[in-house]
Protein backbone atom coordinates (compact mmCIF):
# COMPACT_ATOMS: atom_id res chain seq x y z
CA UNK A 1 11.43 13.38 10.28
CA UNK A 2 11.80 13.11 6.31
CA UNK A 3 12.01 15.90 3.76
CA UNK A 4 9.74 16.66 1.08
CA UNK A 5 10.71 19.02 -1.71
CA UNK A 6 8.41 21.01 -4.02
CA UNK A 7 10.38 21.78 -7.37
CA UNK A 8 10.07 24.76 -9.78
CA UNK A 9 11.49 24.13 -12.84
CA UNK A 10 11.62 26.42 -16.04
CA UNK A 11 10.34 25.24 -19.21
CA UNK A 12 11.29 25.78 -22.80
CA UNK A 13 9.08 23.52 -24.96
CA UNK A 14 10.73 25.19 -28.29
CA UNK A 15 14.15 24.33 -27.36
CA UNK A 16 16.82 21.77 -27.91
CA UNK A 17 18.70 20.56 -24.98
CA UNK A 18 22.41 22.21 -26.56
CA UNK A 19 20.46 25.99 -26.58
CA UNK A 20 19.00 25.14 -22.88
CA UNK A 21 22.79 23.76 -22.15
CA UNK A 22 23.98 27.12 -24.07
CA UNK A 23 21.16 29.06 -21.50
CA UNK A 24 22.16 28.36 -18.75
CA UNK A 25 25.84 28.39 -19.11
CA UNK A 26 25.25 32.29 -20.49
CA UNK A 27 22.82 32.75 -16.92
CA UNK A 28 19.58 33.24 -19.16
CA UNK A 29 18.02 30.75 -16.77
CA UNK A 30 17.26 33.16 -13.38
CA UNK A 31 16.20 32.19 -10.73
CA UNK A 32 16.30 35.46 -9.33
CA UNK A 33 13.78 37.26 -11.96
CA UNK A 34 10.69 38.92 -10.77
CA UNK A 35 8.32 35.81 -11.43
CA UNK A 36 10.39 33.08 -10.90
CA UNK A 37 10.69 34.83 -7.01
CA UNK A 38 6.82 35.47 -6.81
CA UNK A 39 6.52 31.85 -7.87
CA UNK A 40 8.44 30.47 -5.09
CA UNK A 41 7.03 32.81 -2.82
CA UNK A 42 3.22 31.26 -3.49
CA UNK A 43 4.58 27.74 -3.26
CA UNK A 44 6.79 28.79 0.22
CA UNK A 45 3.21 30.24 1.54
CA UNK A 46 1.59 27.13 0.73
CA UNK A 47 3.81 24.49 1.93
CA UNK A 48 4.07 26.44 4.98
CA UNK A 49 0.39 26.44 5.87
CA UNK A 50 -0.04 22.71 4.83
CA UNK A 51 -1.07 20.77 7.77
CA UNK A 52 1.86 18.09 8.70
CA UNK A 53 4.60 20.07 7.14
CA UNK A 54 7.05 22.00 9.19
CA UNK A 55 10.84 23.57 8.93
CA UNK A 56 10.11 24.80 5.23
CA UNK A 57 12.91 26.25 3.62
CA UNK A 58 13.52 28.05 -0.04
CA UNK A 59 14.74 31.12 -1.42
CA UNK A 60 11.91 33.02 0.12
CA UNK A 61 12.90 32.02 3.86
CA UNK A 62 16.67 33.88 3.32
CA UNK A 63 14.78 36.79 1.67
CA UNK A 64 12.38 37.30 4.54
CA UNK A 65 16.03 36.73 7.34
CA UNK A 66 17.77 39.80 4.70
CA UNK A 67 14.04 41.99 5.40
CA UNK A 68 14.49 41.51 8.91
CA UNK A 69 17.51 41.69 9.80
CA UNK A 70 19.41 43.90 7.37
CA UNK A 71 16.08 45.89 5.81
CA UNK A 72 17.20 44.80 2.55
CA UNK A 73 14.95 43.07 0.10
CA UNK A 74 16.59 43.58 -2.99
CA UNK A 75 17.46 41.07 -5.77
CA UNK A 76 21.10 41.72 -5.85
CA UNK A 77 21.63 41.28 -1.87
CA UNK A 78 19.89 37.82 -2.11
CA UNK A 79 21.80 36.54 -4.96
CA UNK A 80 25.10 37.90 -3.17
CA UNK A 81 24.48 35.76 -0.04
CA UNK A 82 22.91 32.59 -1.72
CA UNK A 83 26.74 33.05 -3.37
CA UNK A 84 28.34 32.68 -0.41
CA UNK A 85 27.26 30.17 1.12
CA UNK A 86 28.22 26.75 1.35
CA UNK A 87 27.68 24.14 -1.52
CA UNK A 88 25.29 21.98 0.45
CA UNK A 89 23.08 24.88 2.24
CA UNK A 90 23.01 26.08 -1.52
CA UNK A 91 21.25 22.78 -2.67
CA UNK A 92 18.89 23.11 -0.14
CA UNK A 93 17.81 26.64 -2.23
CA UNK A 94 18.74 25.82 -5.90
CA UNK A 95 19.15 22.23 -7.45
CA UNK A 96 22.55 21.04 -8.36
CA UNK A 97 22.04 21.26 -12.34
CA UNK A 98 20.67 24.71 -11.71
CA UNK A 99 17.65 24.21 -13.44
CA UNK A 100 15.50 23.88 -10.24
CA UNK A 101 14.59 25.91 -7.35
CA UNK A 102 13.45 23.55 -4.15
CA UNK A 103 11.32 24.52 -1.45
CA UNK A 104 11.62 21.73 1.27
CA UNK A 105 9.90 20.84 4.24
CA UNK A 106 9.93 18.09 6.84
CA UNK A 107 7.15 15.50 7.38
CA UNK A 108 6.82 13.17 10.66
CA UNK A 109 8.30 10.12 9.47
CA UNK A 110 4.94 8.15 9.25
CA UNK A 111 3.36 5.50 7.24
CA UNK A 112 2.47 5.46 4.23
CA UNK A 113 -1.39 5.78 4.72
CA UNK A 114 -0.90 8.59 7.19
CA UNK A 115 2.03 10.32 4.72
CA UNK A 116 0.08 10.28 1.15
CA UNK A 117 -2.72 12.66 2.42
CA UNK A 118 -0.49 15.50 3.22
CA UNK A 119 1.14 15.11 -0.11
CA UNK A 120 -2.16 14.80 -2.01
CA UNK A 121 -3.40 17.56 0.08
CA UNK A 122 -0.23 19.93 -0.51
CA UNK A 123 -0.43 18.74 -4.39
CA UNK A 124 -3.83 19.86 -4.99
CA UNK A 125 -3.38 23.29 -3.22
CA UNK A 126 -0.28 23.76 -5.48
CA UNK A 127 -2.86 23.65 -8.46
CA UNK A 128 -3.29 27.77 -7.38
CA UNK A 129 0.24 28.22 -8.31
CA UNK A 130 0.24 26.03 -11.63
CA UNK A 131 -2.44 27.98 -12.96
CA UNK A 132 -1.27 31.67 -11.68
CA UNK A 133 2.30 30.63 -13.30
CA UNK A 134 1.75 28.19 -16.59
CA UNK A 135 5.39 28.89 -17.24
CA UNK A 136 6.90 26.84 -14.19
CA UNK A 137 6.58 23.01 -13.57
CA UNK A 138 5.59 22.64 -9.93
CA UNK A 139 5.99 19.24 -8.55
CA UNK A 140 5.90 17.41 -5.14
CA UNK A 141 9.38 15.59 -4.84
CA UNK A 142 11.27 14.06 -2.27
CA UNK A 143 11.88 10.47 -1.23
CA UNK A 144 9.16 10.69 1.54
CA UNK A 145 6.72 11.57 -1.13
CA UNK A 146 7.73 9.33 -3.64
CA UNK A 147 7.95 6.41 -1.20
CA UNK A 148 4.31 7.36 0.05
CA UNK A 149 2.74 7.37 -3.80
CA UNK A 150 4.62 4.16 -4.69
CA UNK A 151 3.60 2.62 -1.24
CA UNK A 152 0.24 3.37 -1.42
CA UNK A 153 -0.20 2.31 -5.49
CA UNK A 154 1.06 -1.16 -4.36
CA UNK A 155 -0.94 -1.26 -2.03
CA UNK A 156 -3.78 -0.94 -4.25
CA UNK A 157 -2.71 -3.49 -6.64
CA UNK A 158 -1.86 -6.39 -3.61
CA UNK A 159 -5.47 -5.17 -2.30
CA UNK A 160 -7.18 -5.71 -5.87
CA UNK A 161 -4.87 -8.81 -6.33
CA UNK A 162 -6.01 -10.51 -3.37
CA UNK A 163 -9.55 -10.11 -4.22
CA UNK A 164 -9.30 -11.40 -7.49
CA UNK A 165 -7.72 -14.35 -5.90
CA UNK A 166 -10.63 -15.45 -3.99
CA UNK A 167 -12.18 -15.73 -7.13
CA UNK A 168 -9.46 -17.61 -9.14
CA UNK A 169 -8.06 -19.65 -6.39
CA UNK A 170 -11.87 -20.79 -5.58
CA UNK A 171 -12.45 -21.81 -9.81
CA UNK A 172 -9.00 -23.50 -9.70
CA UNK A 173 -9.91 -25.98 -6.42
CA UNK A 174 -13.42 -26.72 -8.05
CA UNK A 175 -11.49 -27.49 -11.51
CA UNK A 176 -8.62 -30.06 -9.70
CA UNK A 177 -12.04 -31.61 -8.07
CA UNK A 178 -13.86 -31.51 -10.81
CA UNK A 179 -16.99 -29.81 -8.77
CA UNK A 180 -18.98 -27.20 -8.33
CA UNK A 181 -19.47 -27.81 -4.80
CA UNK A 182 -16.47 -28.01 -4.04
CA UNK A 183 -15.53 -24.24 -5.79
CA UNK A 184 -19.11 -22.58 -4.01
CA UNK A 185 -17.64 -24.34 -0.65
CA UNK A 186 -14.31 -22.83 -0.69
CA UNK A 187 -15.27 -19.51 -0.90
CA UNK A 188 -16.65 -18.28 2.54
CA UNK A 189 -13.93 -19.91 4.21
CA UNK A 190 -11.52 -18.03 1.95
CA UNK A 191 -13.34 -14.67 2.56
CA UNK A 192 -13.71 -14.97 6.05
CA UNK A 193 -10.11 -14.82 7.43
CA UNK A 194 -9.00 -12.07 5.26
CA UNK A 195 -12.68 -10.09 6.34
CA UNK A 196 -12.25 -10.70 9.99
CA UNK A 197 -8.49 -9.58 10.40
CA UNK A 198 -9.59 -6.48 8.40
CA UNK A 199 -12.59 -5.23 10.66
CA UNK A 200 -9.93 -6.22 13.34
CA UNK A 201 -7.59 -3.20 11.63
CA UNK A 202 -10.17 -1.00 10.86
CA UNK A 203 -11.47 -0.68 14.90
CA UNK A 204 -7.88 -0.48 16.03
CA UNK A 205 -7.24 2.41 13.66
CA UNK A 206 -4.65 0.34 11.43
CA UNK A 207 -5.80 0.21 8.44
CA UNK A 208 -4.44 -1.03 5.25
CA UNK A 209 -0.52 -0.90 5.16
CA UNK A 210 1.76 -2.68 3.16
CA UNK A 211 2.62 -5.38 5.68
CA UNK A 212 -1.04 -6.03 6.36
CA UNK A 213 -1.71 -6.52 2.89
CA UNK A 214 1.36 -8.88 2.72
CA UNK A 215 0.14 -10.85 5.61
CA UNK A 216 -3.03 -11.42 4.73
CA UNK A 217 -1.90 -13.14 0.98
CA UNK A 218 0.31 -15.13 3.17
CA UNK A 219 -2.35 -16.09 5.56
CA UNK A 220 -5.25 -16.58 3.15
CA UNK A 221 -2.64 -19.08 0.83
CA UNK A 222 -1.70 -21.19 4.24
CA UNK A 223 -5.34 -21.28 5.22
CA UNK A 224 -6.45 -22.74 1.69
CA UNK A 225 -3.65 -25.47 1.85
CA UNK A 226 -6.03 -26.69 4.98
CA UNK A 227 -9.15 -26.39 3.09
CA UNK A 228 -7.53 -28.65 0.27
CA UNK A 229 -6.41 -31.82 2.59
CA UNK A 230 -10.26 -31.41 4.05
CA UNK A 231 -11.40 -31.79 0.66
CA UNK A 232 -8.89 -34.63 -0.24
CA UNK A 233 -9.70 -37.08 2.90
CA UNK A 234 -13.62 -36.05 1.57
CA UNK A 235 -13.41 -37.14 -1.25
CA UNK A 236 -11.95 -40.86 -0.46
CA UNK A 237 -14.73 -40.73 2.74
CA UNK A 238 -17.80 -39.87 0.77
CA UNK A 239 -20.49 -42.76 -0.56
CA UNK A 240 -23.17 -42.31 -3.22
CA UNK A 241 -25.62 -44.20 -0.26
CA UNK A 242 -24.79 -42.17 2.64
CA UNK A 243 -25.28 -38.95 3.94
CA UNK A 244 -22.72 -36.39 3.29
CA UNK A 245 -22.79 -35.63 6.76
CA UNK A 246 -21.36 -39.06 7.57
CA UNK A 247 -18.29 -38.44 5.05
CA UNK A 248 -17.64 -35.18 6.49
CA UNK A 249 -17.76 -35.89 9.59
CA UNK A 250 -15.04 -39.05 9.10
CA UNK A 251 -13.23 -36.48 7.26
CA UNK A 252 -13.06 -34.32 10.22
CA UNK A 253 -11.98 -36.85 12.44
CA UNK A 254 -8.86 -37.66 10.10
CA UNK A 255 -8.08 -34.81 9.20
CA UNK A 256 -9.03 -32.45 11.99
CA UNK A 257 -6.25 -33.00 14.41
CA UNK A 258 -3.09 -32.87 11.85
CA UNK A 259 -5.07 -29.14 10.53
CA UNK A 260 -5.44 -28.16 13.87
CA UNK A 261 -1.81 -28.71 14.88
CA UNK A 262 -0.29 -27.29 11.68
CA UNK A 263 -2.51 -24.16 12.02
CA UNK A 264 -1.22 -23.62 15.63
CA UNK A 265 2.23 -24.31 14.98
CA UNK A 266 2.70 -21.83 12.14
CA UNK A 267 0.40 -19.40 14.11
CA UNK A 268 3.17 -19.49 16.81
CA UNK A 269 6.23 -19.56 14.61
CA UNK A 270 4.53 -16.14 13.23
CA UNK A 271 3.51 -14.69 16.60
CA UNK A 272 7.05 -14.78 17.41
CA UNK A 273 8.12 -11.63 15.27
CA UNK A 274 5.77 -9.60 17.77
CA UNK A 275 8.60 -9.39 19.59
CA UNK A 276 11.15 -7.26 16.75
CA UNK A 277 11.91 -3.57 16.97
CA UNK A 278 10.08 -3.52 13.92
CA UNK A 279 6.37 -1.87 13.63
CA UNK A 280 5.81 -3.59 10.13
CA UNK A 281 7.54 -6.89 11.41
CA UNK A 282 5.37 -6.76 14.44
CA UNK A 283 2.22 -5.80 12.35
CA UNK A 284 3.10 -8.62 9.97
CA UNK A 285 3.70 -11.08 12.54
CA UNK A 286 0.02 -10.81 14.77
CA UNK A 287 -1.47 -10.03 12.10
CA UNK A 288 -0.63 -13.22 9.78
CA UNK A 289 -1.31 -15.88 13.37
CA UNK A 290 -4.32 -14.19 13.87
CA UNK A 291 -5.72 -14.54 10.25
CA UNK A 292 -4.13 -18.51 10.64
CA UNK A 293 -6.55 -19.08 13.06
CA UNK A 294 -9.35 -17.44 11.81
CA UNK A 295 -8.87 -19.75 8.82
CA UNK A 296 -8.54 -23.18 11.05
CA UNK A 297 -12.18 -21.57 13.17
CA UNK A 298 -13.70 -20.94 9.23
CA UNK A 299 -12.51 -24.78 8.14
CA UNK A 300 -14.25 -25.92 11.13
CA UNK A 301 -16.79 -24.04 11.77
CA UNK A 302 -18.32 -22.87 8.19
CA UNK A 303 -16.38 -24.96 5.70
CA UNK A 304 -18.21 -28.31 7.24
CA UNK A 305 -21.72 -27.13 7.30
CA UNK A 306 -21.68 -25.74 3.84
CA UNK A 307 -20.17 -28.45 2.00
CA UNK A 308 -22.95 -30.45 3.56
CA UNK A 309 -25.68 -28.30 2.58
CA UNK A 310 -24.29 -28.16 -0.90
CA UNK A 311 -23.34 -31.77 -1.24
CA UNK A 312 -27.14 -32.93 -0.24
CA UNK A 313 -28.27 -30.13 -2.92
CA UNK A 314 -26.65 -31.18 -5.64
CA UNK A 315 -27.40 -34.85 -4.67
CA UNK A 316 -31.20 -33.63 -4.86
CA UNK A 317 -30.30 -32.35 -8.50
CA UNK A 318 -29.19 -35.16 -9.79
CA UNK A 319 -26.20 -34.37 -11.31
CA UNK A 320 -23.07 -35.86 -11.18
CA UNK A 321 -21.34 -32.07 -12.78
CA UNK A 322 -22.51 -30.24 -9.55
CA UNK A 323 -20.99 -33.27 -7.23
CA UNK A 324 -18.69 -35.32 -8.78
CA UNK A 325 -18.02 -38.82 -7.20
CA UNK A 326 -14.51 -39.77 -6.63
CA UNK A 327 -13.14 -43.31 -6.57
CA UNK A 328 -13.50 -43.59 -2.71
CA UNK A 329 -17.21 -44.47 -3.82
C-alpha cells in the first residue's frame, strides 16, 4: 500500500514571505479556525468516498474519535490533543512548516495505469471544494501520486516518440539507399511488430506501461538492424535485366539464415528475465522476444513481397529516383 496526501494550504497573495514568516510565528496562520476545519472536513468526505482509497486520515478523523468517545467537539479539545501527541502522528495531521494541513489515504500499490485514474478521479471531485473555498490551495500530493502523473506523462512522450520514429527511421533508411522503395518498404515491417505485441497487451488486459513502451523501442530498433543487412545483400544481388524477385530471393538465401539465428538468439537472451521477481522485468523481458520475432516473421514474410512489388513498380516508371541501382549492377 502507498500513501497519497491531499494538501490545504493558506494563501496570502499580498504578502511577503518575512510578514507570512512573522504570521505564523505570532499563530495568525490557524488551522483550527472555523473554515479552515469545514475545509478539511469536505476534502476528508471526499477522499473517503473515492473509490481505491482507504485508511484516510486528517484532522477531521481525531475530531469525529473526541465526538465519540468523549462527546466533545470543540475547537480547544482538538487543538489540546493534536498537542500532545507525538511529532510524527502530528505530521500525519499538520505539515512540518505548519503551513499545511494533510489529509492522507492509502492506495493499493499498483501501476501506474491502474494508479492515475483514482488520482484524476479524486482531483476532479476536489474541484467542489476549490470552488466552495477560493481561499485554500487544494492539491493531490504524495509520492504515489506524483510517481503515477510522471509515469504516465512519459509514457505519453515514449508512446508519441516511437511513432514518430517509424516515420523518421523509415526517411533515414530510404536516404542512406538513396530510394524510395526502399523507405515505402521499410515501413510495414516496422509497424507490424510494435502493432502485433500491442493487440497482444490490449486482450491480456496489459496495456501500455512503462516497460512495455521501453520494450517495444528496444525491439522495433533490433528488428530494423535486420531489415538493413536484407537491404544491403539486395542491393549487391539486384540486376537492371532481371527480375527483382530473383535478387530477393538470393538475398534471402544469404542473408536469411544469419537473421534468423540472430533474431532467435537475442529473443532467448531476453526471454530469460521471465524468470525475475520482477513484474516490469518479466513484462519487459516476453514482451521484447516476442516483438523480436514478430519482426524476423514481418522481414520474411511481408518485407520480401513488398519490396518486390515496389521494385517491379518503379522499374515500370522508369525512374532511376524511385529505384536506385547500386554498383552490384
Amino acid at each position: 500500500m502507498s500513501t497519497i496526501d491531499t494538501r490545504h494550504e493558506q494563501m496570502f497573495p499580498k504578502l511577503t514571505p518575512r510578514e507570512i514568516d512573522r504570521l505564523r510565528r505570532f499563530g495568525e496562520i490557524r488551522h483550527y479556525d472555523p473554515e479552515s476545519l469545514a475545509t478539511i472536513a469536505a476534502v476528508h468526505a471526499i477522499v473517503e468516498k473515492q473509490p481505491g482509497i482507504a485508511n484516510v486520515w486528517s484532522l477531521e478523523t481525531l475530531q469525529r474519535w473526541l465526538a465519540e468517545r468523549m462527546g466533545k467537539s470543540d475547537v480547544a479539545t482538538l487543538k489540546q490533543y493534536v498537542d500532545i501527541l507525538l511529532q510524527y502522528l502530528t505530521r500525519c495531521f499538520i505539515a512540518a512548516g505548519q503551513d499545511a494541513v494533510l489529509v492522507s489515504g492509502r492506495v493499493p500499490d499498483v501501476d501506474a495505469s491502474r494508479l492515475l485514474p483514482i488520482i484524476q478521479s479524486l482531483d476532479k471531485a476536489l474541484d467542489q471544494v476549490r470552488a466552495q473555498h477560493p481561499g485554500y490551495k487544494i492539491a493531490v500530493t504524495g509520492l504515489s501520486a506524483i510517481a503515477a502523473r510522471n509515469s504516465a506523462l512519459m509514457i505519453e512522450k515514449l508512446n508519441r516518440g516511437l511513432t514518430l520514429e517509424f516515420l523518421f527511421v523509415a526517411a533515414f533508411i530510404g536516404l542512406a539507399f538513396r530510394s524510395l522503395v526502399v523507405m515505402l518498404a521499410c515501413i510495414m515491417p516496422g509497424i507490424f511488430p510494435v502493432v502485433l505485441s500491442g493487440t497482444l497487451l490490449w486482450l491480456i488486459g496489459e496495456g501500455l506501461q512503462f516497460a512495455s513502451v521501453v520494450a517495444l523501442t528496444v525491439s522495433f530498433g533490433l528488428g530494423l538492424s535486420a531489415t538493413i543487412h536484407f537491404f544491403n545483400r539486395l542491393r549487391h544481388e539486384e540486376r537492371p535485366d532481371e527480375d527483382p524477385a530473383i535478387a530477393v530471393e538470393r538475398a534471402t538465401v544469404l542473408v536469411g539464415p544469419p537473421l534468423i539465428l540472430t533474431s532467435v538468439v537475442l529473443a532467448c537472451g531476453l526471454v530469460v528475465t521471465v524468470f525475475s521477481d520482477l513484474p516490469s522485468l518479466r513484462l519487459f523481458g516476453w514482451l521484447s522476444a516476442f516483438a523480436m520475432l514478430a519482426a524476423l516473421a514481418a522481414d520474411l514474410l511481408i518485407l520480401r513481397p513488398t519490396v518486390t512489388v515496389l521494385s517491379r513498380l518503379a522499374r515500370q516508371l522508369g525512374s532511376r529516383w524511385l529505384h536506385q541501382l547500386e554498383p552490384g549492377e
